[in-house]
Protein backbone atom coordinates (compact mmCIF):
# COMPACT_ATOMS: atom_id res chain seq x y z
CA UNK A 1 0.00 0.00 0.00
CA UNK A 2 2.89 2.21 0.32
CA UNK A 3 4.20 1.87 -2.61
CA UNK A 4 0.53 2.86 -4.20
CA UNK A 5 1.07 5.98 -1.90
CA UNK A 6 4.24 6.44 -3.70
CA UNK A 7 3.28 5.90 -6.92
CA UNK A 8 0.64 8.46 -6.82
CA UNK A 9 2.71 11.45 -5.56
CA UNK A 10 5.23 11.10 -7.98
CA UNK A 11 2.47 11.49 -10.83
CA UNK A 12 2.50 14.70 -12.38
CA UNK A 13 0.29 17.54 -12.35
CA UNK A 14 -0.67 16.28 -16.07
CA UNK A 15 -2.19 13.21 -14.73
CA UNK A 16 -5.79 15.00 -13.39
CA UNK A 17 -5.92 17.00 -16.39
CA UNK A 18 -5.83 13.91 -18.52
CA UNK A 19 -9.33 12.79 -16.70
CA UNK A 20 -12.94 14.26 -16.65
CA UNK A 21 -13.76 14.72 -13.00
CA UNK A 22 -11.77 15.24 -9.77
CA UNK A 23 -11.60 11.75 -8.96
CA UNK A 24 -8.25 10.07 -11.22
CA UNK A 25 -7.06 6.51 -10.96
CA UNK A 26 -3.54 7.30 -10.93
CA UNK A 27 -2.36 4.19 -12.75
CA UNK A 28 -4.80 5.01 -15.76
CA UNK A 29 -5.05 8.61 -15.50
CA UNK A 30 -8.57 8.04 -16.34
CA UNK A 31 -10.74 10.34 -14.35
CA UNK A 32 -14.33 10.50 -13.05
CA UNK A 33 -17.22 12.58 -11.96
CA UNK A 34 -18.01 9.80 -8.66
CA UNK A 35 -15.76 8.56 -6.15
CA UNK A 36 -17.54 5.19 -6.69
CA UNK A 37 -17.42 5.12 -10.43
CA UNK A 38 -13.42 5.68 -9.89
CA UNK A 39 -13.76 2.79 -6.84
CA UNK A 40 -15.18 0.41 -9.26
CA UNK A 41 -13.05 0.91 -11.82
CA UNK A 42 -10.19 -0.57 -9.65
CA UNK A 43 -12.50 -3.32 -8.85
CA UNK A 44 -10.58 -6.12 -7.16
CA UNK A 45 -7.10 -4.88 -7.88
CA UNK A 46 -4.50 -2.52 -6.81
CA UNK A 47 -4.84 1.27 -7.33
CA UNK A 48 -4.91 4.69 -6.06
CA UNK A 49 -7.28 7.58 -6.29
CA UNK A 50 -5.72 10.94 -6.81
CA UNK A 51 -8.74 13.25 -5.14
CA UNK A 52 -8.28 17.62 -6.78
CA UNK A 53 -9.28 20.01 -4.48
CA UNK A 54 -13.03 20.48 -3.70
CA UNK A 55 -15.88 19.64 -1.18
CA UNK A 56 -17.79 16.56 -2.24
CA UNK A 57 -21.14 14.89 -1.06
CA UNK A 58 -19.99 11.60 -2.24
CA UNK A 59 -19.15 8.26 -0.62
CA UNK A 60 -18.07 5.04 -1.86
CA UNK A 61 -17.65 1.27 -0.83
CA UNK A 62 -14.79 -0.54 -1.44
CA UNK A 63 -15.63 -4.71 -1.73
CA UNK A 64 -12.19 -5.68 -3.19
CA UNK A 65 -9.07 -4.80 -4.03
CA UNK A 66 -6.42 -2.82 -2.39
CA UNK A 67 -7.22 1.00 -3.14
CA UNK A 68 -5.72 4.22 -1.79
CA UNK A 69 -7.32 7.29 -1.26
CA UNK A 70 -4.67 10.50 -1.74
CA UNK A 71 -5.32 14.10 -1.86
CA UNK A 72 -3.68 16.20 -4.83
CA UNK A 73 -2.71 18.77 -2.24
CA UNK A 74 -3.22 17.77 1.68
CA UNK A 75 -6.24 19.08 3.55
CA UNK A 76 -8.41 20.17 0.25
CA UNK A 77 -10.19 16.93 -0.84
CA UNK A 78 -13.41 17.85 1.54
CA UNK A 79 -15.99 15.14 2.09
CA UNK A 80 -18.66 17.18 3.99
CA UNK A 81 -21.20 14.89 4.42
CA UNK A 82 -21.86 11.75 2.67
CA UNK A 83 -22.80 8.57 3.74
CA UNK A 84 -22.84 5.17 2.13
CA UNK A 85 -25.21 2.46 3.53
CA UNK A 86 -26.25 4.69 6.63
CA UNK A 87 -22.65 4.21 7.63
CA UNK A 88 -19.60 6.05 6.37
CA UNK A 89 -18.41 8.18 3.70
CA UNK A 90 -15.77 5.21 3.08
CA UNK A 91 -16.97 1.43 3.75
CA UNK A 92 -14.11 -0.05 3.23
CA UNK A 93 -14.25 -4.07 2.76
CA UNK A 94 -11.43 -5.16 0.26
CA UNK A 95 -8.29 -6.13 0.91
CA UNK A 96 -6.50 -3.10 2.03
CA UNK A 97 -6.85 0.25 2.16
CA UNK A 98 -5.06 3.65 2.76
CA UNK A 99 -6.24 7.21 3.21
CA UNK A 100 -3.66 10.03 2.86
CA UNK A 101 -4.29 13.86 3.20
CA UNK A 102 -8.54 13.76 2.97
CA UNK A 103 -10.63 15.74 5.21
CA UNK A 104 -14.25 14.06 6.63
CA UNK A 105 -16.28 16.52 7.88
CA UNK A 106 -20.35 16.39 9.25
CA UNK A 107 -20.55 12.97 8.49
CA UNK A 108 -24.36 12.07 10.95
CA UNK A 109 -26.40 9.17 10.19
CA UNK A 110 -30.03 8.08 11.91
CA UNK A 111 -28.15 5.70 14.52
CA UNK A 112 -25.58 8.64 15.50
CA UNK A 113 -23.02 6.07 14.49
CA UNK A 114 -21.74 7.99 11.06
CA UNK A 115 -18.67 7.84 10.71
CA UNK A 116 -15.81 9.31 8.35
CA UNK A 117 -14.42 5.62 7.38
CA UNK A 118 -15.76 2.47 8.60
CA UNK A 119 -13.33 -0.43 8.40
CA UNK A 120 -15.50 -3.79 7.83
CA UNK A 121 -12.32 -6.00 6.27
CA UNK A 122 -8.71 -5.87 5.23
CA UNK A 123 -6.01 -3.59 7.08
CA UNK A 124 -5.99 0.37 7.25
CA UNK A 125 -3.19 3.04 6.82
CA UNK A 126 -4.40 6.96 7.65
CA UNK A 127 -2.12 9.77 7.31
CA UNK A 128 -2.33 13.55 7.71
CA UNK A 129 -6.16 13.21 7.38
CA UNK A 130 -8.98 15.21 9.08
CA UNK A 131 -11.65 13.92 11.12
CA UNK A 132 -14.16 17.27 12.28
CA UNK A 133 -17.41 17.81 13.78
CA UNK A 134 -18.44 14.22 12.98
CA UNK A 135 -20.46 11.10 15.08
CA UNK A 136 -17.29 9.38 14.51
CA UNK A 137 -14.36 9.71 13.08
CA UNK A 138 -13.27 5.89 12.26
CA UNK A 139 -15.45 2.86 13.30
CA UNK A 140 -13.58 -0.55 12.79
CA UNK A 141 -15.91 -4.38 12.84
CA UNK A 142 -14.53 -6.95 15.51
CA UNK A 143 -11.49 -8.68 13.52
CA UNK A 144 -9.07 -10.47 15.05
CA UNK A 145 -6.51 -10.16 11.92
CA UNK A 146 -7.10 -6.19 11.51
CA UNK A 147 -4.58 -3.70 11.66
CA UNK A 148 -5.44 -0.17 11.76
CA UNK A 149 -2.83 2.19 11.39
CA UNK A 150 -3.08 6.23 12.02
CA UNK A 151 -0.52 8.78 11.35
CA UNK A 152 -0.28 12.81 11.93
CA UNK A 153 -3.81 12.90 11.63
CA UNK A 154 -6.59 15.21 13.95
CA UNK A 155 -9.89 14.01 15.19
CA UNK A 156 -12.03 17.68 16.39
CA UNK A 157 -15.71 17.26 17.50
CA UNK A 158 -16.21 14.31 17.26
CA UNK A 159 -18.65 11.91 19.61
CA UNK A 160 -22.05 11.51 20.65
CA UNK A 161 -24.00 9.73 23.28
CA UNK A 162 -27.31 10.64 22.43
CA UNK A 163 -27.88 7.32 19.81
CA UNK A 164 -30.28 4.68 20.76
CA UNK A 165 -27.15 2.24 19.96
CA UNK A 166 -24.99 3.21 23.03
CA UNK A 167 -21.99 6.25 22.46
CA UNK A 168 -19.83 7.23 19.43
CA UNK A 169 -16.42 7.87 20.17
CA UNK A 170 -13.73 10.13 18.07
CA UNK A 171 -12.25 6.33 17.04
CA UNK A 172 -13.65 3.39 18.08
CA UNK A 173 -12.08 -0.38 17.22
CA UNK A 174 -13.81 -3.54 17.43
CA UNK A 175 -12.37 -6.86 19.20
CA UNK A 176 -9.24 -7.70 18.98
CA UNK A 177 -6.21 -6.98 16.29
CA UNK A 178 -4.02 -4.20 16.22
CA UNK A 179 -3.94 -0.12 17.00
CA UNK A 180 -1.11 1.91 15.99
CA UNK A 181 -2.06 5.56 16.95
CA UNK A 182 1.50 8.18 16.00
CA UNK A 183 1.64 11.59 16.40
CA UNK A 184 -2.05 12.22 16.40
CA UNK A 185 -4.47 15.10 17.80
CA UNK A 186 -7.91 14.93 19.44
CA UNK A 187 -9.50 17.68 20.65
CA UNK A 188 -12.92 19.43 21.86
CA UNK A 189 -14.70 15.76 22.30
CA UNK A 190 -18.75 16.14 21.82
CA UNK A 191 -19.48 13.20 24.21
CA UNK A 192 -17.62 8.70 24.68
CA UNK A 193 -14.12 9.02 24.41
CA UNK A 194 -11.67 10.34 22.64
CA UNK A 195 -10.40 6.52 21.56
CA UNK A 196 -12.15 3.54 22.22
CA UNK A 197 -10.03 0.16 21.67
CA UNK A 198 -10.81 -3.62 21.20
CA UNK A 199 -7.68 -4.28 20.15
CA UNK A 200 -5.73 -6.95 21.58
CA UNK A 201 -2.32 -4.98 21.11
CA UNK A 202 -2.23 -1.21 21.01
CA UNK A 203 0.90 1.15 20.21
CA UNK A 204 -0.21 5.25 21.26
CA UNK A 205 2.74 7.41 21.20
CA UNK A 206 3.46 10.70 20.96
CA UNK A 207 -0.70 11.94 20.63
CA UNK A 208 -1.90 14.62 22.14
CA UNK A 209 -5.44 14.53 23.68
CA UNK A 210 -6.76 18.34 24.44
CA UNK A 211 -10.08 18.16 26.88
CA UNK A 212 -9.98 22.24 27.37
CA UNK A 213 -13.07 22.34 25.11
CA UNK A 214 -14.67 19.10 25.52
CA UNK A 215 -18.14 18.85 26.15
CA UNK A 216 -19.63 15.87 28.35
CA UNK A 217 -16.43 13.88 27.53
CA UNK A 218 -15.32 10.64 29.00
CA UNK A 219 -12.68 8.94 29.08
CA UNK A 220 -9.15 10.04 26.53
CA UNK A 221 -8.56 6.19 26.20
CA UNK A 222 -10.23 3.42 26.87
CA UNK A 223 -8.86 -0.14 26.29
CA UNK A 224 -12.60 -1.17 26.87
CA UNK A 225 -11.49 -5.27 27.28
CA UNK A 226 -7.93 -4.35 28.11
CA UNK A 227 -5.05 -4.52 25.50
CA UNK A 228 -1.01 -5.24 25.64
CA UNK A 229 1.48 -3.20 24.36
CA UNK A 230 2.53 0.86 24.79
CA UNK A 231 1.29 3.92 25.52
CA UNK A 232 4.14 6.59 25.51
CA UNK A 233 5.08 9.94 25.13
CA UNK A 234 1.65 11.16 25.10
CA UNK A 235 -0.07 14.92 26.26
CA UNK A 236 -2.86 14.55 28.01
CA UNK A 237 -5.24 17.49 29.36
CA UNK A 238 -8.52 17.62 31.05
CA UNK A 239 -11.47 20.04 30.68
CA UNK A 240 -14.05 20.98 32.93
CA UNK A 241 -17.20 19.34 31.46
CA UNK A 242 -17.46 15.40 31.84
CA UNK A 243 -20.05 13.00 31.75
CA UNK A 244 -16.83 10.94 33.40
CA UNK A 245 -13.81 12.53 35.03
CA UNK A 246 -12.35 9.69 37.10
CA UNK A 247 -9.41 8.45 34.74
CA UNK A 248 -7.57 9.27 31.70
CA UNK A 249 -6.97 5.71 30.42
CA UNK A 250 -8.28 2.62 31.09
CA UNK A 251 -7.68 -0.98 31.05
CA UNK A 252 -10.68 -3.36 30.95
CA UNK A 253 -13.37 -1.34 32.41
CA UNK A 254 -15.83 -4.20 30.54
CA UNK A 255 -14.60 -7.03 29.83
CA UNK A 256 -10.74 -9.00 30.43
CA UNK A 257 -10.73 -10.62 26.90
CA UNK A 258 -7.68 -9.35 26.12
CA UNK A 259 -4.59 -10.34 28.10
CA UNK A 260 -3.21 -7.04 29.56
CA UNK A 261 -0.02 -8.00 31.58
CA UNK A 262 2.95 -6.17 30.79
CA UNK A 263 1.32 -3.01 28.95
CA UNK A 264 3.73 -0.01 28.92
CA UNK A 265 2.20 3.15 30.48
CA UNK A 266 5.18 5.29 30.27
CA UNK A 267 6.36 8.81 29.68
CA UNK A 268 3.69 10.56 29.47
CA UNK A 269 2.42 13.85 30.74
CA UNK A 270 -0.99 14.94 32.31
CA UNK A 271 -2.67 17.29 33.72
CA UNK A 272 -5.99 18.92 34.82
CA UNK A 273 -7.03 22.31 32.83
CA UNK A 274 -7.49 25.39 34.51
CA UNK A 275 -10.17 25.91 36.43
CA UNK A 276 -10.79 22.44 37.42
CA UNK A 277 -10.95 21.72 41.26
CA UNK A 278 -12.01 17.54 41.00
CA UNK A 279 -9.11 14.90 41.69
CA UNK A 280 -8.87 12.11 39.04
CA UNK A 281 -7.18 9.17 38.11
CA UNK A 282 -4.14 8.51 35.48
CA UNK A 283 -5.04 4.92 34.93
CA UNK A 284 -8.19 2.81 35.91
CA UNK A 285 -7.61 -0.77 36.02
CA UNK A 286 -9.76 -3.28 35.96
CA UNK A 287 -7.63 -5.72 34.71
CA UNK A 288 -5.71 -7.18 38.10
CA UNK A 289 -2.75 -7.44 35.78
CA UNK A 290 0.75 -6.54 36.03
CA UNK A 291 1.03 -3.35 34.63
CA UNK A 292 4.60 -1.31 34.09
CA UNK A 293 3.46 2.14 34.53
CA UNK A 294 6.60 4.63 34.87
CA UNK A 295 8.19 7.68 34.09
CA UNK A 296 5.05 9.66 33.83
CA UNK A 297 4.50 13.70 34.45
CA UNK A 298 1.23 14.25 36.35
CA UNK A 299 -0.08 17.29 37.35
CA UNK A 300 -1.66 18.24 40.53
CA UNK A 301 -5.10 15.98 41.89
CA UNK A 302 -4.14 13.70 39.51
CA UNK A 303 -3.13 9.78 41.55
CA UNK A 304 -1.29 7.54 39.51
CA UNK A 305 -3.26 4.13 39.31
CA UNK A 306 -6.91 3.33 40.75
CA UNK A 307 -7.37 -0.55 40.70
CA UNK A 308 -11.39 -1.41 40.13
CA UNK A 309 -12.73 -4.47 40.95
């Protein structure tokens, strides 16, 4: 999938003109007028879709192939609303996927579960892409064999617990496979959390998770049936208005499917925003699991571990 990535940016301007709409399958240079038109004419092969600046009502679902999704110039390919199935703006179910540089943006659907890309099969790569003012901002199925990966990117407004299905979070994976969250931003939460894993193994460093304007927020992450691996080097601040203001992370809080001994807590920094007078917790863990939490910067009212039962 990289090397689709690749291939794409080194395409010259040339290639888009070649086409007839904003949507070009870079190994053709054959353009179109719908993202899905351009979706099915990679079909079950490998190809990437070079996406011209503009804000676009379309969606698309991908059922095969590998296909990559790549702005012409980062942060101008808008998708401002569009839904496929009552889901996403991208239902993605082939064999692999990437999105590079896009921007998903109102994305609200009748179960409050919308979401920006919904990951029902294959693996994931996101980079330098914009999640804003959204249900969700990427909804994964339970998959054992799934890894979703998510680079440089910012999730902003995102979340809901008003749906009769239960909360939307700003990302939310099913049961078990794999998280990789680098260099990330989420900020001013509208309600769940900020990330919500089901992973079995988790890697979050280097993120930066802004509460200041959150608004009935819970918790920043939440390994919901607990996860091994890292979380390091991460920025964590609290804001004033909560549905749930008792920990930044957990481990487990509903179920111990996933074995959680040994997950790295380490090196991070948190603190409470100004303003607001309640203690909290770094970690909740439900878990009963040996944890190695160290090397952490916590602010004032803020106690290093809780353990639930």
């Amino acid at each position: 999938m990289k090397k689709l990535i690749l291939a794409a940016a080194l395409l010259s301007a040339s290639a888009y003109a070649q086409g007839s709409g904003p949507f070009t399958v870079a190994e053709t240079g054959r353009g179109f007028f719908r993202l899905q038109d351009a979706v099915n004419a990679i079909g079950g092969g490998d190809g990437t879709i070079r996406i011209a600046p503009g804000t676009y009502k379309d969606c698309a679902i991908v059922s095969g192939g590998r296909v990559a999704f790549a702005a012409v110039t980062a942060g101008t390919a808008i998708f401002d609303g569009g839904t496929c199935e009552g889901k996403a703006t991208l239902v993605l179910r082939g064999r692999d996927a990437a999105v590079d540089g896009l921007v998903f943006r109102n994305i609200a659907v009748p179960d409050r579960n919308g979401a920006g890309i919904r990951l029902e099969k294959g693996n994931l790569t996101v980079t330098g892409t914009a999640f804003r003012d959204s249900e969700q901002g990427i909804l994964t199925v339970d998959d054992p064999a799934q890894v979703l990966t998510v680079r440089r990117s910012t999730f902003s407004g995102l979340g809901t617990c008003e749906g009769a299905g239960g909360c939307a979070h700003g990302l939310y994976t099913g049961t078990g496979g794999t998280l990789e969250l680098t260099n990330n931003r989420f900020e001013r939460g509208r309600g769940g959390h900020y990330a919500k894993a089901r992973a079995r193994q988790v890697t979050i460093v280097d993120n930066s998770f802004d509460d200041t304007q959150g608004k009935a927020t819970n918790y920043m992450i939440d390994l919901s049936s607990g996860a091994a691996g890292r979380i390091a080097g991460n920025e964590f601040v609290m804001g004033k208005d909560k549905e749930n203001h008792s920990a930044f992370i957990t481990v487990a809080p509903e179920a111990r499917t996933n074995p959680s001994a040994g997950l790295v807590i380490t090196g991070n920094r948190a603190s409470l925003a100004p303003g607001v007078t309640w203690p909290s917790n770094f970690v909740a863990d439900w878990s009963h699991e040996p944890l190695k939490i160290s090397g952490n910067q916590l602010g004032k009212g803020i106690t290093l571990l809780d353990v639930r039962n």
